[in-house]
C-alpha atoms as a PDB file:
ATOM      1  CA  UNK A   1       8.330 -21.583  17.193  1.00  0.00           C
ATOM      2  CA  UNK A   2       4.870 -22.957  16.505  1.00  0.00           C
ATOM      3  CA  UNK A   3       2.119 -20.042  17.697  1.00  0.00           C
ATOM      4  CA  UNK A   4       0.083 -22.080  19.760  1.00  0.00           C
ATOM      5  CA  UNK A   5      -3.697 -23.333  18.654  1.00  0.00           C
ATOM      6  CA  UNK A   6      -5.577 -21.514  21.257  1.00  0.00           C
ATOM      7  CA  UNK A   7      -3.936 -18.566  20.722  1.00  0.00           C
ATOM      8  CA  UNK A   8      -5.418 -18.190  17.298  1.00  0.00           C
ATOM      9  CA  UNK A   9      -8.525 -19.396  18.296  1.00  0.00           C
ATOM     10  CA  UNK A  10      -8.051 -16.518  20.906  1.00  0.00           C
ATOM     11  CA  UNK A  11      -7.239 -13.933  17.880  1.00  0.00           C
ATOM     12  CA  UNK A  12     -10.414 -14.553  15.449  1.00  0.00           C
ATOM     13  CA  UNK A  13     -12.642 -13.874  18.948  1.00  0.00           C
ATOM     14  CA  UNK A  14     -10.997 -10.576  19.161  1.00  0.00           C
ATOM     15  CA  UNK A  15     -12.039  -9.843  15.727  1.00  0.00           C
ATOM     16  CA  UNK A  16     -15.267 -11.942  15.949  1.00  0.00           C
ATOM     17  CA  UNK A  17     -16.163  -9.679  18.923  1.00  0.00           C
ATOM     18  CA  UNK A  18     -14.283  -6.186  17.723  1.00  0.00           C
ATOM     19  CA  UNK A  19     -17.007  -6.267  14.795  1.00  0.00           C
ATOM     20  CA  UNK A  20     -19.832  -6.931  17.321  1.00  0.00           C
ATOM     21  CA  UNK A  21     -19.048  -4.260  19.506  1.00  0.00           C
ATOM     22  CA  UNK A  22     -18.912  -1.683  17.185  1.00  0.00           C
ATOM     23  CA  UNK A  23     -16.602   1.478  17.233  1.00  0.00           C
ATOM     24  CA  UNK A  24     -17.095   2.598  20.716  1.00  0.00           C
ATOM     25  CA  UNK A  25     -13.643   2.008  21.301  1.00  0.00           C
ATOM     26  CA  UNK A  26     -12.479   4.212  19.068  1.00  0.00           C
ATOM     27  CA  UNK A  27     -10.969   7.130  20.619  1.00  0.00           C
ATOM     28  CA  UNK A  28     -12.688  10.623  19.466  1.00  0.00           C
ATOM     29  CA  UNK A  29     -15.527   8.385  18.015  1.00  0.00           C
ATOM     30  CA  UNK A  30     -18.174   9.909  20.374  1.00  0.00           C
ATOM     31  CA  UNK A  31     -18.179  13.371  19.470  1.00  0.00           C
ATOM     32  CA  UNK A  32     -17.860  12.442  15.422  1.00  0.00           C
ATOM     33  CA  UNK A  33     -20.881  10.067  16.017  1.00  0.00           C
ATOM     34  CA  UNK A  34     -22.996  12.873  16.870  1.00  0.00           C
ATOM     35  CA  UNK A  35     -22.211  14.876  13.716  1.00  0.00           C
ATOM     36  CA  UNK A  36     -22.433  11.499  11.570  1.00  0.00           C
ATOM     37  CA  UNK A  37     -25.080  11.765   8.626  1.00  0.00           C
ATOM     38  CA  UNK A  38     -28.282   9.012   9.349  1.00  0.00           C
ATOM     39  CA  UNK A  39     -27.014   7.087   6.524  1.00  0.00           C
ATOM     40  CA  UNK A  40     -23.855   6.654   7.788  1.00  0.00           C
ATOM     41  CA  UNK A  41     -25.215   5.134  11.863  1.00  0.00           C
ATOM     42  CA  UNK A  42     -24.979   1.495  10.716  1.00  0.00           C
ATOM     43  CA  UNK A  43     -22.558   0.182  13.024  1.00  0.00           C
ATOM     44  CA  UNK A  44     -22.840  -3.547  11.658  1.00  0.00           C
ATOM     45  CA  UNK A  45     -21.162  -1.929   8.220  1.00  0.00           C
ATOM     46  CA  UNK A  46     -18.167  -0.487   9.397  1.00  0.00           C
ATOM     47  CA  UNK A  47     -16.307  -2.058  12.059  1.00  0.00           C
ATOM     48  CA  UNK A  48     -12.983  -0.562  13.479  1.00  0.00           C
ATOM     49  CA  UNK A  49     -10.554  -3.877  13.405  1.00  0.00           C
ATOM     50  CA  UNK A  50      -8.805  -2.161  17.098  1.00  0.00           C
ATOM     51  CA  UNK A  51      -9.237  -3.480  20.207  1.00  0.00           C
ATOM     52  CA  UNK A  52      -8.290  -1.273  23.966  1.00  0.00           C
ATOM     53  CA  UNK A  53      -5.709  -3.459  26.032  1.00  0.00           C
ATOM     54  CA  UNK A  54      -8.563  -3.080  28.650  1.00  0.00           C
ATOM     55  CA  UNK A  55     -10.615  -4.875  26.137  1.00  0.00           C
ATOM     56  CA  UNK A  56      -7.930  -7.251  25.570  1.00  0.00           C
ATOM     57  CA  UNK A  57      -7.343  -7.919  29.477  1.00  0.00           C
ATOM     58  CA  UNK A  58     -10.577  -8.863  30.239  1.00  0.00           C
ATOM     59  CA  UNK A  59     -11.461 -10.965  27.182  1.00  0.00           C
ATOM     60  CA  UNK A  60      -8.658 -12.856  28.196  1.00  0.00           C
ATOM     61  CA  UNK A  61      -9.675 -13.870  31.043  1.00  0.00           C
ATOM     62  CA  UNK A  62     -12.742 -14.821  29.317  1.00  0.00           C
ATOM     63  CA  UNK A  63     -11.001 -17.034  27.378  1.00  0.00           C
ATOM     64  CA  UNK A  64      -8.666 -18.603  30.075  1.00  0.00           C
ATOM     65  CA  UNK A  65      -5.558 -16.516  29.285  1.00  0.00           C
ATOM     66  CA  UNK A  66      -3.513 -15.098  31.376  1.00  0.00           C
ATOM     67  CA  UNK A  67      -3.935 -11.300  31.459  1.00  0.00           C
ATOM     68  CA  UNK A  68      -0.399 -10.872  32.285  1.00  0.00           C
ATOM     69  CA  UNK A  69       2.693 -12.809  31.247  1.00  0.00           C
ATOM     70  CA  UNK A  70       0.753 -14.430  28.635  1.00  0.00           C
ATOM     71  CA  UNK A  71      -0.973 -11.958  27.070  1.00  0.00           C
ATOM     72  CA  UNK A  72       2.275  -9.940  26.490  1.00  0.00           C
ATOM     73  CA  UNK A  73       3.739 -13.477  25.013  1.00  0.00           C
ATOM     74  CA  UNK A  74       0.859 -13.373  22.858  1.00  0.00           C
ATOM     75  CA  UNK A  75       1.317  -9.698  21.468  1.00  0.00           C
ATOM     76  CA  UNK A  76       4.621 -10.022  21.097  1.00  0.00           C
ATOM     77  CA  UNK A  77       4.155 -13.062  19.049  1.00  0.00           C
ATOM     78  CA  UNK A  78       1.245 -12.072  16.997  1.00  0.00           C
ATOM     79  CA  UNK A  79       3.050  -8.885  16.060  1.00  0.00           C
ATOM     80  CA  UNK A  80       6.670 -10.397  15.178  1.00  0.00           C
ATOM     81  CA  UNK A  81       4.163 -13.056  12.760  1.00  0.00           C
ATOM     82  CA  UNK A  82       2.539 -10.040  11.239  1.00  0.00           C
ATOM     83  CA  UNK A  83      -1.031 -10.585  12.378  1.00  0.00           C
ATOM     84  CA  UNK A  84      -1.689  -7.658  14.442  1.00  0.00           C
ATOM     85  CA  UNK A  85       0.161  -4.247  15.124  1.00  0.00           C
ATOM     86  CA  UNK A  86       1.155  -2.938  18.592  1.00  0.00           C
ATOM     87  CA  UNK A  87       3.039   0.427  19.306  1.00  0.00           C
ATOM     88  CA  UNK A  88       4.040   0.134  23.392  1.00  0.00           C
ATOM     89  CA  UNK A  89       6.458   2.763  23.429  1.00  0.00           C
ATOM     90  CA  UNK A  90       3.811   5.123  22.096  1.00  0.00           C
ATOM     91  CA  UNK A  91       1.795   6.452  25.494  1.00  0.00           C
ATOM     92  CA  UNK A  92      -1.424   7.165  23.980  1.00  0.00           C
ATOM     93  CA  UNK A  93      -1.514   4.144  20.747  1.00  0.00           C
ATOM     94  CA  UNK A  94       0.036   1.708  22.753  1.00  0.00           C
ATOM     95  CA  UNK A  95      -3.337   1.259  24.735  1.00  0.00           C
ATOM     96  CA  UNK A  96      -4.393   0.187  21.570  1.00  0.00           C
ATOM     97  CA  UNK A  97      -4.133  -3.311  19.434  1.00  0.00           C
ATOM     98  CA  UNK A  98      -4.393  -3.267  15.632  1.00  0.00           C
ATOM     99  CA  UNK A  99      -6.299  -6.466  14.638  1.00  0.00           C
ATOM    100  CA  UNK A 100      -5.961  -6.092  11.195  1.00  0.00           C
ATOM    101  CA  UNK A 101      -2.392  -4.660  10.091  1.00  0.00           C
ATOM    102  CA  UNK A 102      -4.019  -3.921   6.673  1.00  0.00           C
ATOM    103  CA  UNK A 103      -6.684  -1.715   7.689  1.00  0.00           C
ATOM    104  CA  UNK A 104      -3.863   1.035   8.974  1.00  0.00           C
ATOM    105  CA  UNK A 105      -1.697   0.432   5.844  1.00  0.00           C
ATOM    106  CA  UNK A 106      -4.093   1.083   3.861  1.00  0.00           C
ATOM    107  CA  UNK A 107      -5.033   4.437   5.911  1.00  0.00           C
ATOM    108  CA  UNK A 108      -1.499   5.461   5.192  1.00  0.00           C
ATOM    109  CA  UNK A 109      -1.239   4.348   1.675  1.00  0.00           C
ATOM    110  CA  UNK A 110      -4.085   6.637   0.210  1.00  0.00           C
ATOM    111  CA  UNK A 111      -2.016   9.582   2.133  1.00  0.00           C
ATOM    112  CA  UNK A 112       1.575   8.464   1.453  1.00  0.00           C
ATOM    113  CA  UNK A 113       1.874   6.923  -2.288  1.00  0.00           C
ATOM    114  CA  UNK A 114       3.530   7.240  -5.573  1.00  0.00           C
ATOM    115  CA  UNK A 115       3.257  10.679  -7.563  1.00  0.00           C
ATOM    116  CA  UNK A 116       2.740   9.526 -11.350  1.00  0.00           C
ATOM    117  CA  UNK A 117      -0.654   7.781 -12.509  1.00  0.00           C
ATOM    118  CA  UNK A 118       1.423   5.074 -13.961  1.00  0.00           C
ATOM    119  CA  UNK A 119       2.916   3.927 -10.334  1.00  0.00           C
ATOM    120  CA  UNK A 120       0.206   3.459  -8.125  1.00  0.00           C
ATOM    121  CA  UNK A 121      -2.018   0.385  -8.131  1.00  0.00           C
ATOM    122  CA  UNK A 122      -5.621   0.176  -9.417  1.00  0.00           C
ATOM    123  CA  UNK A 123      -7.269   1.049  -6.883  1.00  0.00           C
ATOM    124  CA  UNK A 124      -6.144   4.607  -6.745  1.00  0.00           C
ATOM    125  CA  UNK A 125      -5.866   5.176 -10.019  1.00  0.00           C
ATOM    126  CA  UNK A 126      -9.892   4.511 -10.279  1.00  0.00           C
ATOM    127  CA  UNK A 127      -9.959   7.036  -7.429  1.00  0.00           C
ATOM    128  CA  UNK A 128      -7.841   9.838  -9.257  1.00  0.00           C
ATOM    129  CA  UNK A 129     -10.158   9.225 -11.942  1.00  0.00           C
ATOM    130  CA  UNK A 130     -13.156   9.685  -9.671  1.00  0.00           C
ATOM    131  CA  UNK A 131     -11.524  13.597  -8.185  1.00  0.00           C
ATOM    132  CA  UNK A 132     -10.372  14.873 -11.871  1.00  0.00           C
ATOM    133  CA  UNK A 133     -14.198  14.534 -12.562  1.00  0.00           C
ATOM    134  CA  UNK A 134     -14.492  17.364 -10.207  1.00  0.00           C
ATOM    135  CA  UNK A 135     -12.426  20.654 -10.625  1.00  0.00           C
ATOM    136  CA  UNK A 136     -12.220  21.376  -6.459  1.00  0.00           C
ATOM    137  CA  UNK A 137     -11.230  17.839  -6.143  1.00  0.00           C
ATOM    138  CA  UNK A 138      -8.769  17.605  -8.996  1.00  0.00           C
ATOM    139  CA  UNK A 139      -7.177  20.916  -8.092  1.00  0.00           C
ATOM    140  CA  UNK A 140      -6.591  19.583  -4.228  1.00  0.00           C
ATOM    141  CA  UNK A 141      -4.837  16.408  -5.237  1.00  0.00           C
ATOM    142  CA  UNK A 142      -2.535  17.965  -7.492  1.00  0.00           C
ATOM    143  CA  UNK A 143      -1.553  20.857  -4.661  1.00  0.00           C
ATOM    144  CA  UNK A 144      -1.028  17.411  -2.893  1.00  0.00           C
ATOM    145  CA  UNK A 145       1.168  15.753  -5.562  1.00  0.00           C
ATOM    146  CA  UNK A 146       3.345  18.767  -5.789  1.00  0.00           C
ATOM    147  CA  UNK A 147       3.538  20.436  -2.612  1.00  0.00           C
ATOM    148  CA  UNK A 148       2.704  17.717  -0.498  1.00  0.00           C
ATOM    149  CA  UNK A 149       0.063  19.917   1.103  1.00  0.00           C
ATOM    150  CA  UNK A 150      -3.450  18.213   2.013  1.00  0.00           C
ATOM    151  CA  UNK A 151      -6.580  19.549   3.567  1.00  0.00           C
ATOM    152  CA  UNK A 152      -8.252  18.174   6.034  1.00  0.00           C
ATOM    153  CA  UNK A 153     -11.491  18.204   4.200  1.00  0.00           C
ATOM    154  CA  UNK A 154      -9.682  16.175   1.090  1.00  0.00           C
ATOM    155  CA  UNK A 155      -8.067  13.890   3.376  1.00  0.00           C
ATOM    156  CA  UNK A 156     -12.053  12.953   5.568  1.00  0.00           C
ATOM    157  CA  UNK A 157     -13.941  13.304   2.203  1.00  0.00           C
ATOM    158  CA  UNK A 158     -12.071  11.760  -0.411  1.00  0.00           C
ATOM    159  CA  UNK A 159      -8.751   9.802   0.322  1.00  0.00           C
ATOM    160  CA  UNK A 160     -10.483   7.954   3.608  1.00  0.00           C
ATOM    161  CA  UNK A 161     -13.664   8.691   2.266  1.00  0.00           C
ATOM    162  CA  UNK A 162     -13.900   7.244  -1.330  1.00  0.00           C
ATOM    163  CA  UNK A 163     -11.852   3.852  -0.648  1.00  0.00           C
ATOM    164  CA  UNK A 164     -14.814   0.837  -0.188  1.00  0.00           C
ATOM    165  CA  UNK A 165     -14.316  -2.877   0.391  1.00  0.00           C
ATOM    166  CA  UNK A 166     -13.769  -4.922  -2.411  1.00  0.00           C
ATOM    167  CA  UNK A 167     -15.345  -8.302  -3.332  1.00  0.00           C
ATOM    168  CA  UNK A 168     -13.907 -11.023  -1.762  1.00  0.00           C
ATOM    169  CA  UNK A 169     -14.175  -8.862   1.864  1.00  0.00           C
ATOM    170  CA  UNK A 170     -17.440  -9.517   3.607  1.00  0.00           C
ATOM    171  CA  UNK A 171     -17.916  -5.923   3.820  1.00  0.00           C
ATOM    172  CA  UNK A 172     -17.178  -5.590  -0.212  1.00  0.00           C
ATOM    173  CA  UNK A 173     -19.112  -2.225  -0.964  1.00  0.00           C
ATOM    174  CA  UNK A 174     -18.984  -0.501   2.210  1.00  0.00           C
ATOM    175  CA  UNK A 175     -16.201   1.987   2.753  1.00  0.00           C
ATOM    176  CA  UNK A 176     -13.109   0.929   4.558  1.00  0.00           C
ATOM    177  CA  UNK A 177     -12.844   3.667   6.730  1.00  0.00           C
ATOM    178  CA  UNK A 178     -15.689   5.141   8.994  1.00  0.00           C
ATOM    179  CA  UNK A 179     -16.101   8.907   9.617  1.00  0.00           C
ATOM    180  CA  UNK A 180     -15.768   8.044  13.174  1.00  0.00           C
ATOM    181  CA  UNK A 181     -12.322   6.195  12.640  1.00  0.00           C
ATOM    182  CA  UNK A 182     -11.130   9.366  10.730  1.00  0.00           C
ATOM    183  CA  UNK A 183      -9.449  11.163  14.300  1.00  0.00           C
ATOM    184  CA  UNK A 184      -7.996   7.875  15.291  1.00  0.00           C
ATOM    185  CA  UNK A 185      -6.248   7.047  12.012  1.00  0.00           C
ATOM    186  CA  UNK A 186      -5.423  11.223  12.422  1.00  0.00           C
ATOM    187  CA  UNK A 187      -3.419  10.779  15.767  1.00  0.00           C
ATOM    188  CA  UNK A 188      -1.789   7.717  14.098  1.00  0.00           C
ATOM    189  CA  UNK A 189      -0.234   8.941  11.180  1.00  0.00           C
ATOM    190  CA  UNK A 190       0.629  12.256  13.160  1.00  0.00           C
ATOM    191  CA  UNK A 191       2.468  10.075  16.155  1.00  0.00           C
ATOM    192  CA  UNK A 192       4.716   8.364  13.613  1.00  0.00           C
ATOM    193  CA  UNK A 193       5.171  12.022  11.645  1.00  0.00           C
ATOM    194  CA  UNK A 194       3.609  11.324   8.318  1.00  0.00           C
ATOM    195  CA  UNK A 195       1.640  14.046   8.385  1.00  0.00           C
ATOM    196  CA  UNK A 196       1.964  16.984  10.101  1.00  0.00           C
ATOM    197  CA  UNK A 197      -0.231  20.235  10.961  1.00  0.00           C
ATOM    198  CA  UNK A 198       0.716  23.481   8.957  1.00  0.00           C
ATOM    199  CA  UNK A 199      -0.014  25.890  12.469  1.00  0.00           C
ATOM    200  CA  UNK A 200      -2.576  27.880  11.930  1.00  0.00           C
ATOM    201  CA  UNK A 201      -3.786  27.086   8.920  1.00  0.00           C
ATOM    202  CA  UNK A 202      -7.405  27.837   7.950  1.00  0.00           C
ATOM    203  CA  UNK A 203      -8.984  25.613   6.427  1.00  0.00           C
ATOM    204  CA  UNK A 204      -6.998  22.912   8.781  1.00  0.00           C
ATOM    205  CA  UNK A 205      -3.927  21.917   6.099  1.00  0.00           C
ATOM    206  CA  UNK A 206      -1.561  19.117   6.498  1.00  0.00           C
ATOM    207  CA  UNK A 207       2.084  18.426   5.471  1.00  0.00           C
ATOM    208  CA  UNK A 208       3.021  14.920   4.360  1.00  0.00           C
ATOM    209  CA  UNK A 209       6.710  15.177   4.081  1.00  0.00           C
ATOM    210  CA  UNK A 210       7.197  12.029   2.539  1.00  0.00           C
ATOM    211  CA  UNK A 211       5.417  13.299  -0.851  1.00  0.00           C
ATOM    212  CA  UNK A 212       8.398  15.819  -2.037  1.00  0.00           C
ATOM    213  CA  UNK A 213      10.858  14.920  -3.712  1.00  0.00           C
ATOM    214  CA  UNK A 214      13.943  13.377  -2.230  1.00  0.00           C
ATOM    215  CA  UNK A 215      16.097  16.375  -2.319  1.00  0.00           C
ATOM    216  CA  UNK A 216      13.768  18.637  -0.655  1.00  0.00           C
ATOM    217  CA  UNK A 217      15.158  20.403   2.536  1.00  0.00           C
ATOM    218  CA  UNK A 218      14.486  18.303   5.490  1.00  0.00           C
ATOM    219  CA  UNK A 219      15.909  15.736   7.518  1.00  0.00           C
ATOM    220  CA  UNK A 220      15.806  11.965   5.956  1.00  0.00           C
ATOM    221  CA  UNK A 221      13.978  10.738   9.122  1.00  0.00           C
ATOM    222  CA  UNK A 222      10.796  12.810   7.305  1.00  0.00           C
ATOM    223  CA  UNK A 223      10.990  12.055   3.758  1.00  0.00           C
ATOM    224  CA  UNK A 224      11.285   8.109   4.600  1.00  0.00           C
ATOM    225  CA  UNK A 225       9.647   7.574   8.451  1.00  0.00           C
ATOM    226  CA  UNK A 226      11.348   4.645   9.806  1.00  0.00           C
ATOM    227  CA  UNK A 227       7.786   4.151  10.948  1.00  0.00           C
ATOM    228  CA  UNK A 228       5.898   4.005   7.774  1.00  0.00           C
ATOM    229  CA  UNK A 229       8.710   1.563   5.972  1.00  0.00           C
ATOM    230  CA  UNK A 230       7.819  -0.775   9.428  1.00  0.00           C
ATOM    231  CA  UNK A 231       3.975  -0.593   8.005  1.00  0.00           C
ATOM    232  CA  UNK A 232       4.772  -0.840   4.220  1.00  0.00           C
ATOM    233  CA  UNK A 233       5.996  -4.669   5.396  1.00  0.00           C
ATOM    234  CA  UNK A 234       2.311  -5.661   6.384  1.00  0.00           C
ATOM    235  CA  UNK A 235       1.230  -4.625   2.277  1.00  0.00           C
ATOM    236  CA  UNK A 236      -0.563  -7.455   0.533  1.00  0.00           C
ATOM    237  CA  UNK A 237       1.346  -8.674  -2.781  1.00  0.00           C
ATOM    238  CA  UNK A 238      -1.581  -7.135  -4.203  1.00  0.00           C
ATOM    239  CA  UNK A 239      -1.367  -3.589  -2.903  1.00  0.00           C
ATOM    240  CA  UNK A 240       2.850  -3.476  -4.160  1.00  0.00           C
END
């Protein structure tokens, strides 16, 4: 079934005006702003591609959709073509809309990837490259490739906070993943299970089952989330 003209019309205003607005909407974003370095307060550089269904209600009425029967038609259509990604049966991320599936699979890819240099794609390889020029950094990602252990500091300052935008992207330079987007993309990956707290660990340590190796004690629903093969689908040809 055709997806009908106005609806796509509809779908580049949500991102037209998701990059306008900035990343108020994020949740958590408030408290991280405060702490943000000066450098890092220029809004116009790193837009959040996620829109509130609150948001999403009243720009359709903006735009002359229903906020009801259609709307839902229109999720439920734009997610089955791969164009955004929606999570109703999850209470808190299903108030939530992800305009741009590859923005989140590209959170989770830095987090859940291949072990050996030779298997992942260019992009992180440059990366590795980049930590093994520090001892600190080198030593955490290869407690990470073994144990599947990561710290929360490694995860915020390197894995989300290395990756930038590459030329053809309008944003080529600037990294993909705000400081304020960092909690979100947190509560996302810890919904579906791909990463989970070690309890009371200090410095905050997480455990990202799907690193050890395939024989490792615990249950198969861990080591290969049902959710995470649902988000490997939206990878570019590029990113396999």
């Amino acid at each position: 079934r055709p997806i009908p003209k106005r609806w796509t019309v509809f779908l580049d205003q949500l991102m037209a005006n998701a990059k306008e607005r900035g990343l108020e909407q994020v949740p958590g974003s408030e408290t991280a702003s405060q702490e943000s370095e000066p450098e890092q307060s220029s809004m116009q550089l790193h837009r959040a591609p996620i829109a509130s269904l609150d948001s999403l209600r009243r720009q359709a009425i903006e735009f002359g959709i229903d906020p009801g029967e259609e709307l839902r038609s229109f999720l439920d259509t734009m997610v089955q073509s791969g164009m955004i990604l929606h999570f109703p049966e999850h209470v808190s991320l299903g108030e939530y809309v992800f305009l741009e599936p590859q923005w989140i699979v590209d959170a989770v890819k830095y987090v859940i990837r291949e072990k050996r240099d030779g298997d992942v794609n260019e992009e992180l390889r440059e990366i590795d490259h980049f930590l093994a020029q520090d001892a600190a950094a080198k030593n955490d990602l290869k407690i990470f490739r073994k144990r599947g252990e990561l710290s929360d500091k490694f995860l915020r300052e390197q894995l989300w906070g290395l990756p930038k935008y590459k030329a053809p992207h309008p944003l080529a330079g600037q990294r993909k993943f705000h400081p304020e987007t960092h909690d979100f993309l947190l509560e996302v990956m810890q919904s579906f299970q791909l990463l989970l707290r070690i309890e009371n660990s200090e410095p905050k340590t997480y455990f990202v089952p799907a690193m050890l190796e395939r024989d490792s004690n615990l249950p198969e629903q861990y080591l290969e989330p049902v959710s995470y093969t649902h988000l490997r689908a939206h990878e570019t040809e590029a990113d396999l």
